[in-house]
N, C-alpha and C. Protein backbone atom coordinates (compact mmCIF):
# COMPACT_ATOMS: atom_id res chain seq x y z
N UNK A 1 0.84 -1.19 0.00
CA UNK A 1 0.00 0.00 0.00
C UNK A 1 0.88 1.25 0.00
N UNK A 2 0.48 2.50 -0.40
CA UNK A 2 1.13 3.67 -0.50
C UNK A 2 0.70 4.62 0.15
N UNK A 3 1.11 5.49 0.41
CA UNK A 3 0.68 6.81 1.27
C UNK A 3 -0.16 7.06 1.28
N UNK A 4 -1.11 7.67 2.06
CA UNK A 4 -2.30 7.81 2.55
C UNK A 4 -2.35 9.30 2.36
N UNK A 5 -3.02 9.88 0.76
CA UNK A 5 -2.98 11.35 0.30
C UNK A 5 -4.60 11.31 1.17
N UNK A 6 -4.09 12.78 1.60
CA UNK A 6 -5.24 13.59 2.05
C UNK A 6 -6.39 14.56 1.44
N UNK A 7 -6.16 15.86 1.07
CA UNK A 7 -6.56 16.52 -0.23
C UNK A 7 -5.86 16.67 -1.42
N UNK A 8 -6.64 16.55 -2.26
CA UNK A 8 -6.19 16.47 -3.84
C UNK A 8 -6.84 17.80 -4.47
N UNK A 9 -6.20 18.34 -5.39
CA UNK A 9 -6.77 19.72 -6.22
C UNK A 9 -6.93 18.79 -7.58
N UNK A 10 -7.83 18.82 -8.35
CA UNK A 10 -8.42 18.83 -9.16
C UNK A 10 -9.03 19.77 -10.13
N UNK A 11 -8.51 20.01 -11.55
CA UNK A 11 -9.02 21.38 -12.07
C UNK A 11 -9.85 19.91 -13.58
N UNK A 12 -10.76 20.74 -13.62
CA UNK A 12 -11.63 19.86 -15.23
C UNK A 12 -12.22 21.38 -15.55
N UNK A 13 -12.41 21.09 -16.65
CA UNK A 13 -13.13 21.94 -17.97
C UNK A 13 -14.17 22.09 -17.88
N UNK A 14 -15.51 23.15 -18.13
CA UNK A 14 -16.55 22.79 -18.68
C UNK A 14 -17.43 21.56 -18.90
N UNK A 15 -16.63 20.51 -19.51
CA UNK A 15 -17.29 19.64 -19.84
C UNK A 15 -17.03 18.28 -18.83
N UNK A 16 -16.08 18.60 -17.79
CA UNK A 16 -16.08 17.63 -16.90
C UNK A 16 -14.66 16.76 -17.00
N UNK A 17 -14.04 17.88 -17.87
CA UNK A 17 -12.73 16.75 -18.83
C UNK A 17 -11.76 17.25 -17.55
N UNK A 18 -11.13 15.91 -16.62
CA UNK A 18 -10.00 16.56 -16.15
C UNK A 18 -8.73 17.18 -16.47
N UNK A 19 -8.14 18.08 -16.13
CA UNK A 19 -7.18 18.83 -16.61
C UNK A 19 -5.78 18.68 -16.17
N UNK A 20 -5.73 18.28 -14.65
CA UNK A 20 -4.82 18.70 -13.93
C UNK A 20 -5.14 18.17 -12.36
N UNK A 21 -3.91 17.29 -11.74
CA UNK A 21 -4.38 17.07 -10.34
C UNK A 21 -2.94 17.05 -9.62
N UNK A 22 -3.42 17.75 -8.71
CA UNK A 22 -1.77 17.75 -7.73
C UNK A 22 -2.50 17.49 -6.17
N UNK A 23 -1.57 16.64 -5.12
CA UNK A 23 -1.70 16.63 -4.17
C UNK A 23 -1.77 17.67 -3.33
N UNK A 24 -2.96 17.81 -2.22
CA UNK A 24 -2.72 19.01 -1.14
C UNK A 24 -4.00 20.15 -2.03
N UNK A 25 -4.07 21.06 -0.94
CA UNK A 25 -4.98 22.70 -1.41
C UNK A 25 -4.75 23.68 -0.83
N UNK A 26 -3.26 23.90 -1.09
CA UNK A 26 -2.15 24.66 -0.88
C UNK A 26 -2.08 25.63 -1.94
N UNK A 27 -1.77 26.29 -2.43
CA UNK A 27 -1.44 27.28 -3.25
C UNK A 27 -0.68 27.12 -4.42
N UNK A 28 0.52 26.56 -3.79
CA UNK A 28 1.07 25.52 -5.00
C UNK A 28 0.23 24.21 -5.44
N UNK A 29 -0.76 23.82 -5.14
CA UNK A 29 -1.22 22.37 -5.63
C UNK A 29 -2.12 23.35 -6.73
N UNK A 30 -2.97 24.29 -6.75
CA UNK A 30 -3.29 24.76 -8.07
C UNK A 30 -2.66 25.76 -8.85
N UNK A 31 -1.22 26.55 -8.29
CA UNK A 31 -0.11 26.93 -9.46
C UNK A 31 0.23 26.23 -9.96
N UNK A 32 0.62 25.14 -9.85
CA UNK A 32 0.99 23.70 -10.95
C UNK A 32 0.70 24.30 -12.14
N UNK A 33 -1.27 24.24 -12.08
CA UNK A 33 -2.17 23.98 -13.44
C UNK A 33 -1.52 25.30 -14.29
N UNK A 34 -1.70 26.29 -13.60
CA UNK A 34 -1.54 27.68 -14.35
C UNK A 34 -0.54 27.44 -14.87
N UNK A 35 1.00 27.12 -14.33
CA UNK A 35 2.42 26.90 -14.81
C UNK A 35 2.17 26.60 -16.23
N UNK A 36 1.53 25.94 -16.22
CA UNK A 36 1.18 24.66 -17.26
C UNK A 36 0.65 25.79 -18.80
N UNK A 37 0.40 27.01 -18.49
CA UNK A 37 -0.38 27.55 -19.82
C UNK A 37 0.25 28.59 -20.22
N UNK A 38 0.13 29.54 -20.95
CA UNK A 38 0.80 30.12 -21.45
C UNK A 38 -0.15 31.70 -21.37
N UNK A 39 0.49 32.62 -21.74
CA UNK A 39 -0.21 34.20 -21.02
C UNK A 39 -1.90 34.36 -22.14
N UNK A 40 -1.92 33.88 -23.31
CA UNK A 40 -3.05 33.59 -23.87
C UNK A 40 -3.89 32.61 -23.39
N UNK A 41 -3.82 31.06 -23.19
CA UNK A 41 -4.92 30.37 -22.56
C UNK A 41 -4.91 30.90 -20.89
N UNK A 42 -4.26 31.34 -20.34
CA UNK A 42 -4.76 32.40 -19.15
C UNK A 42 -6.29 33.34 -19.49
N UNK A 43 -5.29 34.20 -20.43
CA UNK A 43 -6.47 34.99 -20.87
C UNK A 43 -7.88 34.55 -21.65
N UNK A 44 -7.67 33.34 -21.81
CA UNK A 44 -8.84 32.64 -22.28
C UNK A 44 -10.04 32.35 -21.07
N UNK A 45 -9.67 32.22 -20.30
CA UNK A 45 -10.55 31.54 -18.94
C UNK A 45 -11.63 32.53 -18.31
N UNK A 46 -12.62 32.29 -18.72
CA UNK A 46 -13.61 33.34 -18.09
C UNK A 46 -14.41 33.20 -17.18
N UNK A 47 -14.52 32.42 -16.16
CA UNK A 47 -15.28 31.88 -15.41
C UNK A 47 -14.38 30.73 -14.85
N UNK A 48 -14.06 30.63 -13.53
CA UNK A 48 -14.18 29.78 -12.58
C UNK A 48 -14.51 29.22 -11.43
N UNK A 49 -15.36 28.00 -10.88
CA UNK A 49 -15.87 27.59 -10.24
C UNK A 49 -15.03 26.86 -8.77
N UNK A 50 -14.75 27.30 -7.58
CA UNK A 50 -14.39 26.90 -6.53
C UNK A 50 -14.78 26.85 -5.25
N UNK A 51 -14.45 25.97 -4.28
CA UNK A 51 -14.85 26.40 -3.18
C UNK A 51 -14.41 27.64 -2.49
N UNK A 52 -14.55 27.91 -1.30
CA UNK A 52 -14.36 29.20 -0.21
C UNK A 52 -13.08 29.23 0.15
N UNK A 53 -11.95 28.50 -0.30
CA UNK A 53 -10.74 27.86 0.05
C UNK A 53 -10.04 29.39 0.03
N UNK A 54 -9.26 30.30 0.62
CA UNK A 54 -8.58 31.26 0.00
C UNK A 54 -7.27 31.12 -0.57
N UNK A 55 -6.75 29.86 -0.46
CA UNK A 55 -5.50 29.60 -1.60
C UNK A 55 -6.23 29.71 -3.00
N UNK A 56 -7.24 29.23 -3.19
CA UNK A 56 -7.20 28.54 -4.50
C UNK A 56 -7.86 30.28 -5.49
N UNK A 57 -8.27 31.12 -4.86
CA UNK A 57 -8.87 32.26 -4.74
C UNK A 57 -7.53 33.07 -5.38
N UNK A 58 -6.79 32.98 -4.29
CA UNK A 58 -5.74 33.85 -4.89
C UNK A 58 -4.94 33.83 -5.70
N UNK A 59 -4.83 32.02 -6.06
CA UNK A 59 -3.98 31.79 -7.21
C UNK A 59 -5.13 32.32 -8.50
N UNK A 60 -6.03 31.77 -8.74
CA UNK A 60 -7.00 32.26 -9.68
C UNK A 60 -6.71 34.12 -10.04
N UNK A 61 -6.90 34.53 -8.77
CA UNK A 61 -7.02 36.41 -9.27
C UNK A 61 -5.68 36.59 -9.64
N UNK A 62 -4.53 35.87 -9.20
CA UNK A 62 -3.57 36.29 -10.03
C UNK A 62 -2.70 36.05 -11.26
N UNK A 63 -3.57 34.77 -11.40
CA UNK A 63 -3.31 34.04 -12.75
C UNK A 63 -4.18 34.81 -13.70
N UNK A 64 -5.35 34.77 -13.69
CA UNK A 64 -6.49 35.42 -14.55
C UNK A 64 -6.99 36.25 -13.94
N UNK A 65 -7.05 37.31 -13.97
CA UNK A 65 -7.65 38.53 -13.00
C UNK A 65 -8.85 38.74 -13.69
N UNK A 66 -9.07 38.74 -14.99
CA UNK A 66 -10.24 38.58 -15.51
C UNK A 66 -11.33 37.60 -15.03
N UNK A 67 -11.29 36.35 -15.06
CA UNK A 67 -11.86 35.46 -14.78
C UNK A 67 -13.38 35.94 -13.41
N UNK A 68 -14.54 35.68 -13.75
CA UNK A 68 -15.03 35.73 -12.47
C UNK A 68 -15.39 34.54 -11.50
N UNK A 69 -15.46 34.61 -10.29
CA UNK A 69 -14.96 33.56 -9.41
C UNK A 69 -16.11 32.74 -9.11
N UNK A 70 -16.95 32.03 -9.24
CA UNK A 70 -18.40 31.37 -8.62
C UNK A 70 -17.83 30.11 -7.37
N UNK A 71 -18.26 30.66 -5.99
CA UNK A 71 -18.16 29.78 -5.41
C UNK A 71 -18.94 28.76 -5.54
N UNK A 72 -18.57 27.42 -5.47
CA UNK A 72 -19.53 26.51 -5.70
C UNK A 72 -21.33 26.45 -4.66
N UNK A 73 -22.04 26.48 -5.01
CA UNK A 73 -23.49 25.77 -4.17
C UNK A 73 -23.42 25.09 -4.01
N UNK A 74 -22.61 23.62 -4.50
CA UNK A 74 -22.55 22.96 -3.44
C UNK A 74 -21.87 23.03 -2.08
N UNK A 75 -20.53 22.85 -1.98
CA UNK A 75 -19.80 23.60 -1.19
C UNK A 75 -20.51 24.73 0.14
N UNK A 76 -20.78 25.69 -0.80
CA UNK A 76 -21.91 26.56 0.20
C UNK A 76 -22.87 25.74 1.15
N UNK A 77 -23.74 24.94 -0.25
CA UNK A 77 -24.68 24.33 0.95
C UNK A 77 -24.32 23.57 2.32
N UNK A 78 -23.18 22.93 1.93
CA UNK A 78 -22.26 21.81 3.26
C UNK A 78 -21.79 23.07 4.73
N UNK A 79 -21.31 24.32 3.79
CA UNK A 79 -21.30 25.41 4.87
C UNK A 79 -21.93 25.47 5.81
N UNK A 80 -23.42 25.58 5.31
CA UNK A 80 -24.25 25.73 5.94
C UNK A 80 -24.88 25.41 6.89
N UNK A 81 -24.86 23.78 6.26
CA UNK A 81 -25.26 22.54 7.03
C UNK A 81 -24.46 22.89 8.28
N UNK A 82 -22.88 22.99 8.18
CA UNK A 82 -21.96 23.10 9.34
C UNK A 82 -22.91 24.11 10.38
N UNK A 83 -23.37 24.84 10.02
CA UNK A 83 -23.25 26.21 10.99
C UNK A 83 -24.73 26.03 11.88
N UNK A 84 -25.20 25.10 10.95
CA UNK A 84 -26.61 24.78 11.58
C UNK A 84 -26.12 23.56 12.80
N UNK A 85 -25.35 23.32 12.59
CA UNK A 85 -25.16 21.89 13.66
C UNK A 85 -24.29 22.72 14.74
N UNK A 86 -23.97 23.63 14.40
CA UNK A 86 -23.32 24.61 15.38
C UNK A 86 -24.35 25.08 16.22
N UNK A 87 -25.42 25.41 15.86
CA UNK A 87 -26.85 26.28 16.80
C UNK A 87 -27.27 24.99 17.41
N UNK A 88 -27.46 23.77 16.55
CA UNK A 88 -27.64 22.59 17.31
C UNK A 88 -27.03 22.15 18.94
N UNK A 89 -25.62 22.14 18.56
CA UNK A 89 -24.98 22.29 19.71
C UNK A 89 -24.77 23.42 20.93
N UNK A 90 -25.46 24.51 20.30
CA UNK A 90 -25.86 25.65 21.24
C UNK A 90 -26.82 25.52 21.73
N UNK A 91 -27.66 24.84 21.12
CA UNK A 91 -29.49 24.74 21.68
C UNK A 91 -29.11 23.90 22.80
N UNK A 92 -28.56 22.12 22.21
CA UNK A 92 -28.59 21.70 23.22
C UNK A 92 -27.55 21.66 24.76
N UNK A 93 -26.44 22.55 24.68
CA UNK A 93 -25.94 23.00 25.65
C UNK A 93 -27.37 23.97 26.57
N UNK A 94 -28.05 24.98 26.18
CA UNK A 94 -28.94 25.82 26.93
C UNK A 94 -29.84 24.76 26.95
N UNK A 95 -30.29 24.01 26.63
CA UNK A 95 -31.94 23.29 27.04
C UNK A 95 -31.92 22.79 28.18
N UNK A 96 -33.42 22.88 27.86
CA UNK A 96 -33.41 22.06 29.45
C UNK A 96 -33.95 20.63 29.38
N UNK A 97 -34.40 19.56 30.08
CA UNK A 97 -34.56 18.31 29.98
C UNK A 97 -35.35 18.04 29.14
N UNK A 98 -36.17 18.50 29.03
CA UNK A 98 -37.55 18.22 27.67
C UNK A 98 -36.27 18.31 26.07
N UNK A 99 -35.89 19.32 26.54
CA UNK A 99 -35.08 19.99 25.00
C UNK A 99 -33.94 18.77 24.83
N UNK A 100 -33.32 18.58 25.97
CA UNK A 100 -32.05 17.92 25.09
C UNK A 100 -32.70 16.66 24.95
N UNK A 101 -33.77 15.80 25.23
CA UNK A 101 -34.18 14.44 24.96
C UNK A 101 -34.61 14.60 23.20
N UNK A 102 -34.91 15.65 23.00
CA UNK A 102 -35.33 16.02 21.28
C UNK A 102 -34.35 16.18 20.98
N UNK A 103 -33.29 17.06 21.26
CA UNK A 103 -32.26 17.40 20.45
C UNK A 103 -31.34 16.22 19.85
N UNK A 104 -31.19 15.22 21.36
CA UNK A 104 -30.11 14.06 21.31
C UNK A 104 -30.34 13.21 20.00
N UNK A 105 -29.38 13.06 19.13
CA UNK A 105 -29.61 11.73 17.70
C UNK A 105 -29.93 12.85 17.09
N UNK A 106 -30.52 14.08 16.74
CA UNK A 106 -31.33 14.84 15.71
C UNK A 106 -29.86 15.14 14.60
N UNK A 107 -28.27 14.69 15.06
CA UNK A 107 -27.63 15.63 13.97
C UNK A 107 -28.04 15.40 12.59
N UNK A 108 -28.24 14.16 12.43
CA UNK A 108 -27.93 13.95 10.66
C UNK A 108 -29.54 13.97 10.75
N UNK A 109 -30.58 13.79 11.35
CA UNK A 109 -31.97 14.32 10.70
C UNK A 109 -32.00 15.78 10.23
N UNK A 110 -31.18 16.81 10.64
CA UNK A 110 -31.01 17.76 10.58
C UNK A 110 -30.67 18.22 9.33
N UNK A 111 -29.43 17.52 9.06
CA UNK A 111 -28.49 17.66 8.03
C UNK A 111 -28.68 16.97 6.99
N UNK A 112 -29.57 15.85 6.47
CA UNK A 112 -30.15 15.43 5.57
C UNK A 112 -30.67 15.92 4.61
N UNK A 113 -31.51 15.74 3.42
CA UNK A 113 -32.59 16.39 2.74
C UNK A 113 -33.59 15.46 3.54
N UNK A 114 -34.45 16.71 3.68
CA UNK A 114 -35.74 16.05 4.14
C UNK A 114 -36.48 14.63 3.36
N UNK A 115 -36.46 15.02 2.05
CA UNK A 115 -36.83 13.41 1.55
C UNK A 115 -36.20 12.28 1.87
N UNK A 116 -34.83 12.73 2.31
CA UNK A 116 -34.24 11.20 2.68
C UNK A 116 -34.07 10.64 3.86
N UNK A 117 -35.33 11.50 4.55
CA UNK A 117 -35.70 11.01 6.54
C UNK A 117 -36.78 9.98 5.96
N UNK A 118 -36.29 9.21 6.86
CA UNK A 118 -37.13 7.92 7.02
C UNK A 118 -39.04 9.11 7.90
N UNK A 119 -39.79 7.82 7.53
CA UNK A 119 -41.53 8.77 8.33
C UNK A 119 -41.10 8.73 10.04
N UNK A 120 -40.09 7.92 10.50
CA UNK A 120 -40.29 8.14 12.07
C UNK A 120 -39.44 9.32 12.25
N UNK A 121 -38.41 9.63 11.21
CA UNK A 121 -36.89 10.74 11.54
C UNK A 121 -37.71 11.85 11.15
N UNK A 122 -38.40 11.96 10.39
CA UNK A 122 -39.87 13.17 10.02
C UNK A 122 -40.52 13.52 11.27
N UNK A 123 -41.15 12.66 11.90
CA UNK A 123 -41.69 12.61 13.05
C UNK A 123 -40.81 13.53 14.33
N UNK A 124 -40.02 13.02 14.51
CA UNK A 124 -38.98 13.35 15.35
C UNK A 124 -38.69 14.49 15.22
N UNK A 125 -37.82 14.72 14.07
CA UNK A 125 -37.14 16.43 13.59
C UNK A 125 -38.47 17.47 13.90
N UNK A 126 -39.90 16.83 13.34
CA UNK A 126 -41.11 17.99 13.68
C UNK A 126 -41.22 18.20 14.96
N UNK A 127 -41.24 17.49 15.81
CA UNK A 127 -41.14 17.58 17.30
C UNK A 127 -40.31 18.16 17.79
N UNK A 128 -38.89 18.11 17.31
CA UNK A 128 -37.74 18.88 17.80
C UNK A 128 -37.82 20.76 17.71
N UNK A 129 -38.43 20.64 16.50
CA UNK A 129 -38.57 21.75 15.68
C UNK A 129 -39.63 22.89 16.07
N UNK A 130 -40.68 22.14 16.64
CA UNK A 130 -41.58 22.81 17.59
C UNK A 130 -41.07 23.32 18.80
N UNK A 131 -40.43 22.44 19.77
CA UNK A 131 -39.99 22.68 20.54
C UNK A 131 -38.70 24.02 20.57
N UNK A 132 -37.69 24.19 19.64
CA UNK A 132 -36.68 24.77 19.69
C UNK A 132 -37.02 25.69 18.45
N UNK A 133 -37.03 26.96 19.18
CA UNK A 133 -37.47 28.11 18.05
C UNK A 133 -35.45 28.14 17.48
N UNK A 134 -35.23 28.46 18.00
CA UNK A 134 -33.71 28.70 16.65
C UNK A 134 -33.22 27.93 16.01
N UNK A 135 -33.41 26.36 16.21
CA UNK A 135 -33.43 25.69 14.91
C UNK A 135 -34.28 25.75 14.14
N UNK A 136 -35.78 26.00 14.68
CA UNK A 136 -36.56 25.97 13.43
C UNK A 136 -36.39 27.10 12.52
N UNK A 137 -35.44 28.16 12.95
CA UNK A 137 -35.14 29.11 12.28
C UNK A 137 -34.30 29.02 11.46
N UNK A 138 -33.42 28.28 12.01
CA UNK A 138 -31.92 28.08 11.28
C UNK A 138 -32.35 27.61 10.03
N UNK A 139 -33.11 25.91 10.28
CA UNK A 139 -33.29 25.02 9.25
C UNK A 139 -34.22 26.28 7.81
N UNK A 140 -35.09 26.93 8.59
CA UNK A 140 -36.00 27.58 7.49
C UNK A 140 -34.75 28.80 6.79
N UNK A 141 -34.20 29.43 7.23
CA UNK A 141 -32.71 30.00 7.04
C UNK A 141 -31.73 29.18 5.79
N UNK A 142 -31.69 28.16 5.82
CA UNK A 142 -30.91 27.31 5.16
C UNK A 142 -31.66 26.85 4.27
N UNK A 143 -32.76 26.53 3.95
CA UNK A 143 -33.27 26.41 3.11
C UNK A 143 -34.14 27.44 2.02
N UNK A 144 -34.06 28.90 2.57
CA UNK A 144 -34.39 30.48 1.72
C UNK A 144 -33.09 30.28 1.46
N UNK A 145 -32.31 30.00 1.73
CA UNK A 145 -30.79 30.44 1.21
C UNK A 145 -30.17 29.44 -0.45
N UNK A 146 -30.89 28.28 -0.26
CA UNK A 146 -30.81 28.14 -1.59
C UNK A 146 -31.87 28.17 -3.03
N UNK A 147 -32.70 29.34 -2.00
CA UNK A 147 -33.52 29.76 -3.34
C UNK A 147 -32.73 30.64 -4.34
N UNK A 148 -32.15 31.20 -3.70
CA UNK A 148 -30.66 32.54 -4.62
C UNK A 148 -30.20 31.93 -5.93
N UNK A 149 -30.24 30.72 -6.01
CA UNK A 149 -29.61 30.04 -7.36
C UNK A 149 -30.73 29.62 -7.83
N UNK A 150 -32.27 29.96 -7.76
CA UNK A 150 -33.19 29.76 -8.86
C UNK A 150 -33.20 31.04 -9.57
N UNK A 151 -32.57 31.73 -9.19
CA UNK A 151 -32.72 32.98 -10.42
C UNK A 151 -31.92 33.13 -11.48
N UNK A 152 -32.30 33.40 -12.82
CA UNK A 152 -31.57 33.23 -13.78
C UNK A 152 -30.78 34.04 -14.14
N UNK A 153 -31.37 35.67 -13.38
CA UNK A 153 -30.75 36.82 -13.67
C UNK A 153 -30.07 37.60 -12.46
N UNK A 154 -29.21 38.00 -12.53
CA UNK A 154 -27.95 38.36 -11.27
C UNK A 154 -29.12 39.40 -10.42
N UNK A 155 -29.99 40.37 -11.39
CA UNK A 155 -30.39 41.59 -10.41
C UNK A 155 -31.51 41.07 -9.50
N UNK A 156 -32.61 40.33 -9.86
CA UNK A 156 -33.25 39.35 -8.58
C UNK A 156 -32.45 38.36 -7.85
N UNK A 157 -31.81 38.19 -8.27
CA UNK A 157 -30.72 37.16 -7.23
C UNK A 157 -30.39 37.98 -6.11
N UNK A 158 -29.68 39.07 -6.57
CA UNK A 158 -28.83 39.79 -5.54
C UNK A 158 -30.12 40.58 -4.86
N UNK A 159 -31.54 40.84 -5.25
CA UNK A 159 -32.37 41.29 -3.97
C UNK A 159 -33.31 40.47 -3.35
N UNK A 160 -32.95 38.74 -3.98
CA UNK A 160 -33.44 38.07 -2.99
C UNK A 160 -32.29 38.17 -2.36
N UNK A 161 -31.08 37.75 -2.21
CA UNK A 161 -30.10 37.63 -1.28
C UNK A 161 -29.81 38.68 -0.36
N UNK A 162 -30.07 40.05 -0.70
CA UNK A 162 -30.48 41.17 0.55
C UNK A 162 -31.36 40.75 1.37
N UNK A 163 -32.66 39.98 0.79
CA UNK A 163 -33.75 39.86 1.81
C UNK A 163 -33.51 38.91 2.73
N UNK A 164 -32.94 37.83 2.29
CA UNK A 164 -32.51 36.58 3.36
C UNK A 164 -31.83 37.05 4.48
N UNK A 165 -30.36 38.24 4.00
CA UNK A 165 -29.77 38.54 5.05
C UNK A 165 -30.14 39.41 5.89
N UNK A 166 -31.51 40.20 5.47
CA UNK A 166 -32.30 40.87 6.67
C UNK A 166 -32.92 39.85 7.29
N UNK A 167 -33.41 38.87 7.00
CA UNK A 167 -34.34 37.99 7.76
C UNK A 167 -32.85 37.48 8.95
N UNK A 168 -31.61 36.81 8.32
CA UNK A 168 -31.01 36.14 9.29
C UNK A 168 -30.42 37.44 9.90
N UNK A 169 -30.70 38.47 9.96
CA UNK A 169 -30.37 39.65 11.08
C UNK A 169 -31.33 39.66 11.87
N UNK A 170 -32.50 39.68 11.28
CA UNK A 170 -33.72 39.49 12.36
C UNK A 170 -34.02 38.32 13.19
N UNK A 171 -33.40 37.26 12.81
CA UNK A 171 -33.07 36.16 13.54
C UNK A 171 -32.58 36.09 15.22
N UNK A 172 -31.58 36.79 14.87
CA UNK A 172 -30.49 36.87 16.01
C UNK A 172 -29.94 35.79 16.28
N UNK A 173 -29.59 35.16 15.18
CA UNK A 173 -28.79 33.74 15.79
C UNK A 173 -27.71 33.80 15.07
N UNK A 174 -26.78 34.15 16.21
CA UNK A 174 -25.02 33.99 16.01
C UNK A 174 -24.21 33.25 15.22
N UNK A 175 -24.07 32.36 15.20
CA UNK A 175 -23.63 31.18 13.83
C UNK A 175 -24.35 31.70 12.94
N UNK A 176 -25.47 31.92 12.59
CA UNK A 176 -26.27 32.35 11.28
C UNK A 176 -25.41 33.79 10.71
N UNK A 177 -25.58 34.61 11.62
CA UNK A 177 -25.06 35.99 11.56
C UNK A 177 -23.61 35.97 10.92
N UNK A 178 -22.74 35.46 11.60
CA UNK A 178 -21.58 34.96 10.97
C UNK A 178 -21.59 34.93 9.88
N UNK A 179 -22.10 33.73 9.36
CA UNK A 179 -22.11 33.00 8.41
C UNK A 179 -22.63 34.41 6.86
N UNK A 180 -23.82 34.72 7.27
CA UNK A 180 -24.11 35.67 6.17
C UNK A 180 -23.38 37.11 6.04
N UNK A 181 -22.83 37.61 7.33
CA UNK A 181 -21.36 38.20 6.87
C UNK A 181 -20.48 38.11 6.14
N UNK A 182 -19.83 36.75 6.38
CA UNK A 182 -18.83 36.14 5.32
C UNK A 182 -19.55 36.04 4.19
N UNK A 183 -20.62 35.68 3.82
CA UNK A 183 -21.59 35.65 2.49
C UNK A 183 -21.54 36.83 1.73
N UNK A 184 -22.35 38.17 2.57
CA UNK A 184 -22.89 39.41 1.73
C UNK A 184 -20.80 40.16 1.54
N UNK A 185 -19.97 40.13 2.59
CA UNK A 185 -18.65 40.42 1.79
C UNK A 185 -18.16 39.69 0.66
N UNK A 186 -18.27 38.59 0.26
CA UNK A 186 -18.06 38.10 -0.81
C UNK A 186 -19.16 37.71 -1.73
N UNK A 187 -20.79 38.76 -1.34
CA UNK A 187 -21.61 38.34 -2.39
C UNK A 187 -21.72 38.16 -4.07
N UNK A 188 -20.51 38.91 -4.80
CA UNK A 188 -20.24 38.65 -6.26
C UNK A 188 -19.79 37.40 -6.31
N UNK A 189 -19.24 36.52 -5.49
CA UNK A 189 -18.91 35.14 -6.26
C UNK A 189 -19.96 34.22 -6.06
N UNK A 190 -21.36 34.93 -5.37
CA UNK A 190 -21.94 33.91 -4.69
C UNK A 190 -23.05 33.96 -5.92
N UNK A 191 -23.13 35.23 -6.38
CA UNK A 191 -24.27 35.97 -7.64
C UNK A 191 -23.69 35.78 -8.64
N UNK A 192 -22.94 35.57 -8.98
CA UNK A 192 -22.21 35.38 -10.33
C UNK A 192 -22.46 34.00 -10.76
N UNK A 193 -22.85 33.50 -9.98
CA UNK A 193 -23.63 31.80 -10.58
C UNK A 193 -25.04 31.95 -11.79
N UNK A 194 -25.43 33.28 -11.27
CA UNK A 194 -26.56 33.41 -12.58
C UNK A 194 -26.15 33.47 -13.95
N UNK A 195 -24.93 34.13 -13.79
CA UNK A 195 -24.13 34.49 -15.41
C UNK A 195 -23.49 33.26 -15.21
N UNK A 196 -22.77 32.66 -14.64
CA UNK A 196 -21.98 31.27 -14.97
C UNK A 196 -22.54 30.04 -14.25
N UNK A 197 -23.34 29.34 -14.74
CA UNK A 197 -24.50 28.36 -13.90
C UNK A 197 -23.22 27.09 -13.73
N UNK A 198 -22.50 27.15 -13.36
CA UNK A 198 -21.21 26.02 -12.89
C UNK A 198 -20.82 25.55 -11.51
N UNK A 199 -20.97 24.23 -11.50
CA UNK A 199 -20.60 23.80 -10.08
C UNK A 199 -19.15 22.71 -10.55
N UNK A 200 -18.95 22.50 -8.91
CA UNK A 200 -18.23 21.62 -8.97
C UNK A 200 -18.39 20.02 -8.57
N UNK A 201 -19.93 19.90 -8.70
CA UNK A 201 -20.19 18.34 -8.69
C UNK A 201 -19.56 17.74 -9.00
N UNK A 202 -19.31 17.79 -10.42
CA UNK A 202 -18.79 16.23 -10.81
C UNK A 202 -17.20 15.59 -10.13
N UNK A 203 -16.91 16.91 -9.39
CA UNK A 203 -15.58 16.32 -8.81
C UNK A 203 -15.82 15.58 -7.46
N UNK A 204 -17.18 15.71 -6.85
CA UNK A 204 -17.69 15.33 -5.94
C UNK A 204 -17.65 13.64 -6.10
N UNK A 205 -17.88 13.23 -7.06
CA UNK A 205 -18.67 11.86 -7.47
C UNK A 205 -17.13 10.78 -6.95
């Protein structure tokens, strides 16, 4: 057996064609790819799709400064998920005995798609959900949040995405708050998915 690689960078095309893979998501694991081209196919690249990583960010703006950046939705959505299991663990630190007997087992009902709860984990999560107003906020939070990528056109995108982040201000829930900070400062890579509809699924698979 051989070494036990940890993260891998992966760059593919448009069409899913891989391009380029170096060990690590370091800064150098995606200068490699760039090395690799010449000051015209640089300037060719108009759109790229990444996670929130800030290596991979900065090699991009300074390879192609043109290029605009789309963080992935998927990616985002897993964010999210995180930050919600974060209020989770806040709820059930403050509850009291009723609360943490709901809360206990709820992570991955939480973090699921709802279609893929079994009818008793349905059962359960609704009960939890009644009981604990800031998850039921969170969860409803996380799920307005990926309405932003049904719009086809950047200028309703970007004033549904104002409205969400007044709602999670009106929230008052801390992990949430966070979270859409870091969002509305980097809202052009998050809106720029309307002009470049690109994820990074298929590297997922």
């Amino acid at each position: 057996l051989g070494p036990k690689i940890g993260f891998v960078t992966i760059v593919m095309d448009e069409v899913g064609m891989p391009l380029y893979m170096a060990e690590g998501k370091k800064k150098e694991s995606l200068q490699g790819f760039f090395d690799t081209l010449d000051d015209a196919q640089k300037a060719g690249i108009h759109a790229v799709c990444i996670d929130r990583a800030g290596q991979y960010k900065a090699v991009v703006e300074k390879n192609c400064p043109q290029a605009a950046i789309i963080f992935d939705r998927f990616h985002l959505k897993k964010n999210l998920n995180d930050v919600v299991d974060v209020v989770r663990q806040q709820e059930w630190h403050a509850a009291h005995a009723e609360e943490k007997t709901a809360i206990k087992g709820q992570r991955y009902n939480l973090l699921r798609a709802p279609s893929n709860n079994t009818p008793e984990q349905v059962r359960s999560l609704k009960r939890l959900l009644g009981l604990n107003e800031n998850l039921h906020a969170s969860c409803a939070l996380r799920e307005a949040f990926e309405k932003t990528w049904d719009y086809a056109y950047r200028g309703p995108a970007e004033k549904y995405l104002e409205r969400w982040v007044t709602w999670v201000m009106e929230s008052g829930i801390q992990p949430m708050m966070t979270f859409e900070r870091s969002i509305w400062k980097s809202k052009d890579h998050v809106l720029n998915y309307a002009d470049w509809p690109i994820t990074t699924s298929r590297l997922e698979c």
